[in-house]
C-alpha atoms as a PDB file:
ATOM      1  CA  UNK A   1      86.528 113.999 109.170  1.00  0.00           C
ATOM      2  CA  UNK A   2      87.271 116.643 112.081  1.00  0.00           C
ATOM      3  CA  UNK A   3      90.273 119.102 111.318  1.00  0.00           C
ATOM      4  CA  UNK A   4      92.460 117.268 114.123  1.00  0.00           C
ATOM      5  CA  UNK A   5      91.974 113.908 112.561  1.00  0.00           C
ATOM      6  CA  UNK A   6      93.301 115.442 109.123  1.00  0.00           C
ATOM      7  CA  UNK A   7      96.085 117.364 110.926  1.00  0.00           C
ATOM      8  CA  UNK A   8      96.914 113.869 112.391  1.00  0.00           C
ATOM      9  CA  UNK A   9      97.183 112.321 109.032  1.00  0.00           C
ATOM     10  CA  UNK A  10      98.925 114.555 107.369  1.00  0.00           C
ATOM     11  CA  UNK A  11     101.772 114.431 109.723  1.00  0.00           C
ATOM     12  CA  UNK A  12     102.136 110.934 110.142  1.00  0.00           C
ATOM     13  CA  UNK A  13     101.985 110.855 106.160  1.00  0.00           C
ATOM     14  CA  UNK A  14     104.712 113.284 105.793  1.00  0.00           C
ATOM     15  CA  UNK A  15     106.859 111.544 108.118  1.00  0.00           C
ATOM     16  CA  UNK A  16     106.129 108.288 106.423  1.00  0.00           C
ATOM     17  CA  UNK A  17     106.984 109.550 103.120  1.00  0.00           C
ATOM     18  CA  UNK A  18     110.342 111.508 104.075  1.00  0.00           C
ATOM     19  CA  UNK A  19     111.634 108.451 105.989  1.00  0.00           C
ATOM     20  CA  UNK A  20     111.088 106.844 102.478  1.00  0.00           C
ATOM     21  CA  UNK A  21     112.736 109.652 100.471  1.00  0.00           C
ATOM     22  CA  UNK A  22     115.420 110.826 102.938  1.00  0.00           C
ATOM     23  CA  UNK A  23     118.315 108.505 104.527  1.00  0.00           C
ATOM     24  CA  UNK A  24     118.720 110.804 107.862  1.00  0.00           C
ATOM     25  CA  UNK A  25     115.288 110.003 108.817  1.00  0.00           C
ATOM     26  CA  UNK A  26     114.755 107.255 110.668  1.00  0.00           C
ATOM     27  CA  UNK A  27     111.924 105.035 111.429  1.00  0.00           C
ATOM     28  CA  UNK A  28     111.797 102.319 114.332  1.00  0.00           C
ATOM     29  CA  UNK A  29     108.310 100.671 113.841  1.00  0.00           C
ATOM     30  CA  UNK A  30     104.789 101.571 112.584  1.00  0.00           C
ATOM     31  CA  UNK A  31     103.226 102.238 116.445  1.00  0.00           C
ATOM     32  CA  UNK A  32     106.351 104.510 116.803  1.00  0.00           C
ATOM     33  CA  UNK A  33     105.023 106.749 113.768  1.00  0.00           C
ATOM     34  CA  UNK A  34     101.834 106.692 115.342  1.00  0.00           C
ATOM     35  CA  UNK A  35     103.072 108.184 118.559  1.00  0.00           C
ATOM     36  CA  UNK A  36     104.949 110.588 117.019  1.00  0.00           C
ATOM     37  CA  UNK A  37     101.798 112.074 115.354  1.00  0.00           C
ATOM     38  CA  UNK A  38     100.136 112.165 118.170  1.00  0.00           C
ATOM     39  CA  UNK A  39     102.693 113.825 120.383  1.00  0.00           C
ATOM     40  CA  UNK A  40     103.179 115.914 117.991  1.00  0.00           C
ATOM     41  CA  UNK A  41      99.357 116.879 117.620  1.00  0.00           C
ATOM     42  CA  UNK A  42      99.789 117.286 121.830  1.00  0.00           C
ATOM     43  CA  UNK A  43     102.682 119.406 120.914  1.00  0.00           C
ATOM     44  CA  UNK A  44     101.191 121.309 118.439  1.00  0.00           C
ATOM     45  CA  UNK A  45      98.442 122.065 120.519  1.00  0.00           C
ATOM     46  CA  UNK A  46      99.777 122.729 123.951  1.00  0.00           C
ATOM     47  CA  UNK A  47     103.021 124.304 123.251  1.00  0.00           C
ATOM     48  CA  UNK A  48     103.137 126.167 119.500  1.00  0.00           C
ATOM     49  CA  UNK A  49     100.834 128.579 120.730  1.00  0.00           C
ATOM     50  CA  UNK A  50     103.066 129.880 123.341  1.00  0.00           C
ATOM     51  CA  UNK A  51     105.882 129.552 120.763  1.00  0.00           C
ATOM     52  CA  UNK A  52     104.335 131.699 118.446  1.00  0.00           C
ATOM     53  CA  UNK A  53     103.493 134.567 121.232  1.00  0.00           C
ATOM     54  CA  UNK A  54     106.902 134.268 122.191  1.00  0.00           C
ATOM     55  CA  UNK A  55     108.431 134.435 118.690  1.00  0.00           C
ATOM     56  CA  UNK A  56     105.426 137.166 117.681  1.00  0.00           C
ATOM     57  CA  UNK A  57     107.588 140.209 117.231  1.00  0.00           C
ATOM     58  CA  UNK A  58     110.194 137.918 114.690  1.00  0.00           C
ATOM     59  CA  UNK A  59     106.957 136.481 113.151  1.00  0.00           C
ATOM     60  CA  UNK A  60     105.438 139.922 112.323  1.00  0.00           C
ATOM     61  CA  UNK A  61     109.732 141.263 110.902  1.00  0.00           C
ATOM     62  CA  UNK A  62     109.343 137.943 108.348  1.00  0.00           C
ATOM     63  CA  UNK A  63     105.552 138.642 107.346  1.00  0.00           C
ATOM     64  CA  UNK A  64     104.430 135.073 109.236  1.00  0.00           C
ATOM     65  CA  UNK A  65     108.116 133.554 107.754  1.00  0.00           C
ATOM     66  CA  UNK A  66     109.455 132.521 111.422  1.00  0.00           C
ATOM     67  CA  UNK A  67     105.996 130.101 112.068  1.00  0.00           C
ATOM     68  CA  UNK A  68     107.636 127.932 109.760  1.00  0.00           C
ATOM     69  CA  UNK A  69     110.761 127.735 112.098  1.00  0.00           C
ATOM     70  CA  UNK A  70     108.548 127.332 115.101  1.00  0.00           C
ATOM     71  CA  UNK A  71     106.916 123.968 113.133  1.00  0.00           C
ATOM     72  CA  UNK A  72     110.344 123.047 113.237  1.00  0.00           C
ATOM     73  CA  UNK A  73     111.124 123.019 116.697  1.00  0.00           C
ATOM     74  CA  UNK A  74     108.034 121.561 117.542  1.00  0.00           C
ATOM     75  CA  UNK A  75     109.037 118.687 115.531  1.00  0.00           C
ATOM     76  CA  UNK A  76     112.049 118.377 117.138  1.00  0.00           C
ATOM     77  CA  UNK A  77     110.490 118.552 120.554  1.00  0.00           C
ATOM     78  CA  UNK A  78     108.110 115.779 119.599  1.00  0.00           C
ATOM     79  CA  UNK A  79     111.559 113.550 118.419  1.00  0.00           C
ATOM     80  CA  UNK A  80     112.988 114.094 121.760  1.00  0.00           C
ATOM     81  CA  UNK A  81     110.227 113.024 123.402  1.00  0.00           C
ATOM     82  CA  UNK A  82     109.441 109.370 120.935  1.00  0.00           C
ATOM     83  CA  UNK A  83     111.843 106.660 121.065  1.00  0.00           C
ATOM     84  CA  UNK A  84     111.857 104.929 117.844  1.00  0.00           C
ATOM     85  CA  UNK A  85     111.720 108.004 115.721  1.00  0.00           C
ATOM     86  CA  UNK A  86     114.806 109.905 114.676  1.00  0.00           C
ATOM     87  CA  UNK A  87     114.013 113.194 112.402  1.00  0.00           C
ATOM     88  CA  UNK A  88     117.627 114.319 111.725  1.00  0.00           C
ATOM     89  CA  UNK A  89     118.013 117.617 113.133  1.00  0.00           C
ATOM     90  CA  UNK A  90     116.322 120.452 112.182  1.00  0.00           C
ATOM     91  CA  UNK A  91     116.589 120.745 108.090  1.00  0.00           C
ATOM     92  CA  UNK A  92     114.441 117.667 108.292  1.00  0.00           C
ATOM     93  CA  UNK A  93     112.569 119.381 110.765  1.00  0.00           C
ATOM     94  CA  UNK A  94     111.943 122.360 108.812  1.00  0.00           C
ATOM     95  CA  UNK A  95     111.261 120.433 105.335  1.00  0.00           C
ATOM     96  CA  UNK A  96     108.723 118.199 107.369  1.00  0.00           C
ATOM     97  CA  UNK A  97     106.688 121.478 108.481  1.00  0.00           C
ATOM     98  CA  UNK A  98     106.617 122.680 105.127  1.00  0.00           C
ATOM     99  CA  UNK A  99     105.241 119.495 103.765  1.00  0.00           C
ATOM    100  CA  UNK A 100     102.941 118.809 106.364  1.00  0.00           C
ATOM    101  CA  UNK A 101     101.417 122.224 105.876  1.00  0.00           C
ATOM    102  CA  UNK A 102     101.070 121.546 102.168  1.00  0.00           C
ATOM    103  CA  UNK A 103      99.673 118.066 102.884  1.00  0.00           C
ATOM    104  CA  UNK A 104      96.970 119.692 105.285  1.00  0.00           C
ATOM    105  CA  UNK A 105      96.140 122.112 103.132  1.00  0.00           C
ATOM    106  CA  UNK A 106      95.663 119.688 100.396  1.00  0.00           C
ATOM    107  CA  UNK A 107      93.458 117.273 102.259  1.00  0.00           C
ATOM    108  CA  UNK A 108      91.254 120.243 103.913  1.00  0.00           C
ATOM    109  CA  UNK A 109      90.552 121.133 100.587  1.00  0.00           C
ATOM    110  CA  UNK A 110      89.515 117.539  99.472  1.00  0.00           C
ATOM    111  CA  UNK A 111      87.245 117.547 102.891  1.00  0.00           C
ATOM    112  CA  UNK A 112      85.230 120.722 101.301  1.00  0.00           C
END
């Protein structure tokens, strides 16, 4: 499996699974949870990196802390953008990045 197709899992499982766990998150339909991953994949891909050069000097103060805040907003850029999906606001936002990173790391490390 290529790294984007993991990437794209692992965010459409994490939203999956806090919709389950947490009331504030809101899912319309399955196709709309498949958008959102990949417009968040477009997001991730396009826009964080110019995030993170932006937010570079706060990154480097929090030893790499503040990347965690720009997953966040590029969650919540993705929500704006899919009807259908509704994240919360931006605790939800930042609890999804954390738990999409951990779920990426995990399956990387079942890929090796």
């Amino acid at each position: 499996m290529s790294k984007l197709f993991i990437k794209y899992i692992s965010i459409v499982l994490t939203i999956y699974l806090l919709s389950l766990v947490s009331h504030t998150i809101m899912i319309g339909s399955i196709p709309a949870l498949l958008i959102m991953g990949v417009v968040l994949l477009l997001v991730n891909l396009i826009l964080r990196p110019i995030l993170l050069l932006i937010t570079l000097p706060f990154s480097l103060l929090t030893l790499g802390f503040f990347s965690f805040i720009v997953n966040a907003w590029t969650i919540m850029i993705a929500d704006y953008f899919v009807t259908g999906i509704d994240m919360g606001g931006f605790v939800n936002s930042l609890l999804a990045a954390f738990i999409i990173v951990i779920i990426n790391h995990l399956l990387m490390d079942m890929k090796k």
